[in-house]
N, C-alpha and C. Protein backbone atom coordinates (compact mmCIF):
# COMPACT_ATOMS: atom_id res chain seq x y z
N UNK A 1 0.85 -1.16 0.00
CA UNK A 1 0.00 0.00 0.00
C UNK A 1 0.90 1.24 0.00
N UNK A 2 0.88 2.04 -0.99
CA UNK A 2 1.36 3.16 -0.91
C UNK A 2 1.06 4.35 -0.26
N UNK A 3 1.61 4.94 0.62
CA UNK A 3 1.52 6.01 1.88
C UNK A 3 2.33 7.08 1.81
N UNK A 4 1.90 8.23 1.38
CA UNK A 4 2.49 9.47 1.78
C UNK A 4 3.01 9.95 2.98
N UNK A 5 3.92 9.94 3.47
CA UNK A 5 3.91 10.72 5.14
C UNK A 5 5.33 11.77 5.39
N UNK A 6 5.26 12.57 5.75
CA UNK A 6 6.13 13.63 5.87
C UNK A 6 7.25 13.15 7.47
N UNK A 7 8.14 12.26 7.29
CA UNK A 7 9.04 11.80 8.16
C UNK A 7 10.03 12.55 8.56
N UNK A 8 10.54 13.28 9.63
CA UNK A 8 12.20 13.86 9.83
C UNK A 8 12.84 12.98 9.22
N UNK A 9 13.46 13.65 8.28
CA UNK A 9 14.34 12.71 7.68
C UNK A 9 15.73 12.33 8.69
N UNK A 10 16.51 13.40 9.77
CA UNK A 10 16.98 12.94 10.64
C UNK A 10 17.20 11.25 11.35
N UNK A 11 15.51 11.31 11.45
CA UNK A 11 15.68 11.11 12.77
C UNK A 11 15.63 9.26 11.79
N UNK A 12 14.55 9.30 10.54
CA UNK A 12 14.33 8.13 9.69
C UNK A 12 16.27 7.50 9.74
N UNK A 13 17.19 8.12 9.10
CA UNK A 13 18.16 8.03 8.84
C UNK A 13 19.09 7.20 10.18
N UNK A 14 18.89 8.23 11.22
CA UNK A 14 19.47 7.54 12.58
C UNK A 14 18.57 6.21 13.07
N UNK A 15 17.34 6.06 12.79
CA UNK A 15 16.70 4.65 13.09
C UNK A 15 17.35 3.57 12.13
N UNK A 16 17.27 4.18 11.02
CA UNK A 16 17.73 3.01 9.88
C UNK A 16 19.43 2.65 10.19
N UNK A 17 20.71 3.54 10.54
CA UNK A 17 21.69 3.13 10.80
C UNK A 17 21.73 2.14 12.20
N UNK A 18 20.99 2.77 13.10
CA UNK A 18 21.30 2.21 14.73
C UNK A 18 20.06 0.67 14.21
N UNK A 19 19.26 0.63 13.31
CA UNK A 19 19.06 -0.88 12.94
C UNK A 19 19.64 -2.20 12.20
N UNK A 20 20.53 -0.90 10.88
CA UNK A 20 21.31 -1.72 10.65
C UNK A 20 20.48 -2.16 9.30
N UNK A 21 19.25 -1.37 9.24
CA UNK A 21 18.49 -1.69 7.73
C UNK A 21 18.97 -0.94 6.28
N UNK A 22 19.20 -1.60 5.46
CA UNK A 22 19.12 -0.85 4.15
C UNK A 22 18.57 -0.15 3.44
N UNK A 23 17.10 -0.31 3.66
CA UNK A 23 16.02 0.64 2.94
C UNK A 23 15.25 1.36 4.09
N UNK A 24 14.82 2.56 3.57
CA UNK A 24 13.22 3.33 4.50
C UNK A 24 12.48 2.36 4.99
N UNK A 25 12.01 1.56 3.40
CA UNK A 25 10.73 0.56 3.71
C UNK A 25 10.94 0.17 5.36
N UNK A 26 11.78 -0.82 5.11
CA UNK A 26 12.52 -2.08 5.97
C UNK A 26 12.84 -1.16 7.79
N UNK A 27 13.28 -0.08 7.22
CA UNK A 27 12.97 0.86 8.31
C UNK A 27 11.93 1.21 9.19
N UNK A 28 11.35 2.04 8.58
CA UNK A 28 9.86 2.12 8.74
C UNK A 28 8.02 1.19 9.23
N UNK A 29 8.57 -0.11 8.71
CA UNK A 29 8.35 -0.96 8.76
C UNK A 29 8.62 -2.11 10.56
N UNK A 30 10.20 -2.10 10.88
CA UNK A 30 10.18 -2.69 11.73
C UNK A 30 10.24 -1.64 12.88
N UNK A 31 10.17 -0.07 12.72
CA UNK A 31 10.33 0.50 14.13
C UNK A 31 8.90 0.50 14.29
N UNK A 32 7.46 0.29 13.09
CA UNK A 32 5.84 -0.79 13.63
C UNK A 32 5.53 -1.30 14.17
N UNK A 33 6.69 -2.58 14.12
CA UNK A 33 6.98 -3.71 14.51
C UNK A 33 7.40 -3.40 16.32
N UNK A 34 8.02 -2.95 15.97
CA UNK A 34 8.91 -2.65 17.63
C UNK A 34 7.76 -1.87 18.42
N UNK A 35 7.21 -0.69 17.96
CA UNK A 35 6.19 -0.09 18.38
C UNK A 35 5.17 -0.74 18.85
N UNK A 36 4.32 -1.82 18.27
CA UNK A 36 3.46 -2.74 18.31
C UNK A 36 3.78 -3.58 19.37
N UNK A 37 4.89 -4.39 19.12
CA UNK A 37 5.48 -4.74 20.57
C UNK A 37 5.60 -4.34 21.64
N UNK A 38 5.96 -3.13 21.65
CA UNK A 38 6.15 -2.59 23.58
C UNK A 38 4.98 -2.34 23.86
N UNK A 39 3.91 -1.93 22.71
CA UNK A 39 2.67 -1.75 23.68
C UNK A 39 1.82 -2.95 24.16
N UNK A 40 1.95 -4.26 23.34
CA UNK A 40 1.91 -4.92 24.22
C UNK A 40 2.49 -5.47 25.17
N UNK A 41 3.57 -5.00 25.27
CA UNK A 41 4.43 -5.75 26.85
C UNK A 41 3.66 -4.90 27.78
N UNK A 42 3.24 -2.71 27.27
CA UNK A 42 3.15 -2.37 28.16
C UNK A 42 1.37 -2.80 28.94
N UNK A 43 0.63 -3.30 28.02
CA UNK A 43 -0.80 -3.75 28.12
C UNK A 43 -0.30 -5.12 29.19
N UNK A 44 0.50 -5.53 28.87
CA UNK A 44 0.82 -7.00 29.50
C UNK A 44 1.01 -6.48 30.83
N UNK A 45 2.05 -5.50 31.36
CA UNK A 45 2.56 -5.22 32.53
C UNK A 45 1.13 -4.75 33.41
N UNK A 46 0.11 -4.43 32.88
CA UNK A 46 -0.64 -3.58 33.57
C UNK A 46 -1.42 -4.74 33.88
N UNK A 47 -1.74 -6.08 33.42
CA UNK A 47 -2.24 -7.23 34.20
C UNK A 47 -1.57 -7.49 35.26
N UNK A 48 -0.33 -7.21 35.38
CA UNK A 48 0.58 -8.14 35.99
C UNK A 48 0.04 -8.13 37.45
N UNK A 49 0.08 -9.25 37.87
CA UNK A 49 -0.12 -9.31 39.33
C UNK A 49 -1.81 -9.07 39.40
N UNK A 50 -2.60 -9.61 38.54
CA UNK A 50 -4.25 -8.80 39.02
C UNK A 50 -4.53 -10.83 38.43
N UNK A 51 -4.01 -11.86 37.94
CA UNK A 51 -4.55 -12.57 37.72
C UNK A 51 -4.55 -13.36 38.67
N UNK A 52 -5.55 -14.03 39.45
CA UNK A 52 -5.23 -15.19 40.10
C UNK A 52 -5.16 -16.70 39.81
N UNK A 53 -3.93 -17.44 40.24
CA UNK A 53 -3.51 -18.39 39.47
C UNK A 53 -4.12 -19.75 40.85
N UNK A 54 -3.94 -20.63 40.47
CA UNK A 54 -4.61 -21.64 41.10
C UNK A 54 -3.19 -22.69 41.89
N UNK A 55 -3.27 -22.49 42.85
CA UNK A 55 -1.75 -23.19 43.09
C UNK A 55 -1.66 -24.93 43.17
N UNK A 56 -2.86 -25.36 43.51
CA UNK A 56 -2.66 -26.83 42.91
C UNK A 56 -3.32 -26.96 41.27
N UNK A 57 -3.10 -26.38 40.43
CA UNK A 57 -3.37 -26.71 39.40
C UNK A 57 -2.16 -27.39 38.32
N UNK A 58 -2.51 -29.09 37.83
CA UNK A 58 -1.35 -29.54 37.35
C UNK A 58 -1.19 -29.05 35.77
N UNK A 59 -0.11 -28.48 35.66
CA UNK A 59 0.27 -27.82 34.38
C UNK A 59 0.63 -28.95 33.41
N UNK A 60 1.16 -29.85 34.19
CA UNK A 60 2.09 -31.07 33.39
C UNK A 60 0.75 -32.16 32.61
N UNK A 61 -0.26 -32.19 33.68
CA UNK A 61 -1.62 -33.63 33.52
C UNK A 61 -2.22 -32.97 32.14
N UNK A 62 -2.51 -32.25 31.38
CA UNK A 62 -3.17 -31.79 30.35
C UNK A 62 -1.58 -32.04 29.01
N UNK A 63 -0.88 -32.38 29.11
CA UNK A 63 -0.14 -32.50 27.93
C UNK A 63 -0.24 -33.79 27.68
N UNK A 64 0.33 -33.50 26.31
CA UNK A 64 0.23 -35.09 25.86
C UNK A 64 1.25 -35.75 24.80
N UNK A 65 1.59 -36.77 24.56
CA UNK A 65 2.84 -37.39 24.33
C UNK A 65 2.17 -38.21 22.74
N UNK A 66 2.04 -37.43 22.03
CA UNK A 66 1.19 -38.39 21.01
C UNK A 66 0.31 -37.48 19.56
């Protein structure tokens, strides 16, 4: 899909070296990627500690070898 967007070119340039990518695309593309990610770690962190877990519950009896 082709997208117009008015980027600092700066700052595009210093993401793409400190990644180590060759193109904008590939640039542009995985700092998405990375973006997308921390917000779910940060969605993740904000469960943390609110689930309650079951302490005799066997993790191992539900797998299966087959």
């Amino acid at each position: 899909m082709a997208t117009n967007l008015a980027i600092d070119r700066e700052l595009l340039c210093a993401a793409q070296q400190a990644a180590g990518l060759r193109t904008k695309k590939e640039t542009v593309n995985e700092a998405l990627r990375e973006f997308i990610e921390r917000r779910k770690q940060i969605e993740a962190l904000k469960i943390f500690g609110r689930i309650d877990f079951a302490p005799k519950y066997n993790h191992k009896k539900g797998r299966s070898r087959g």
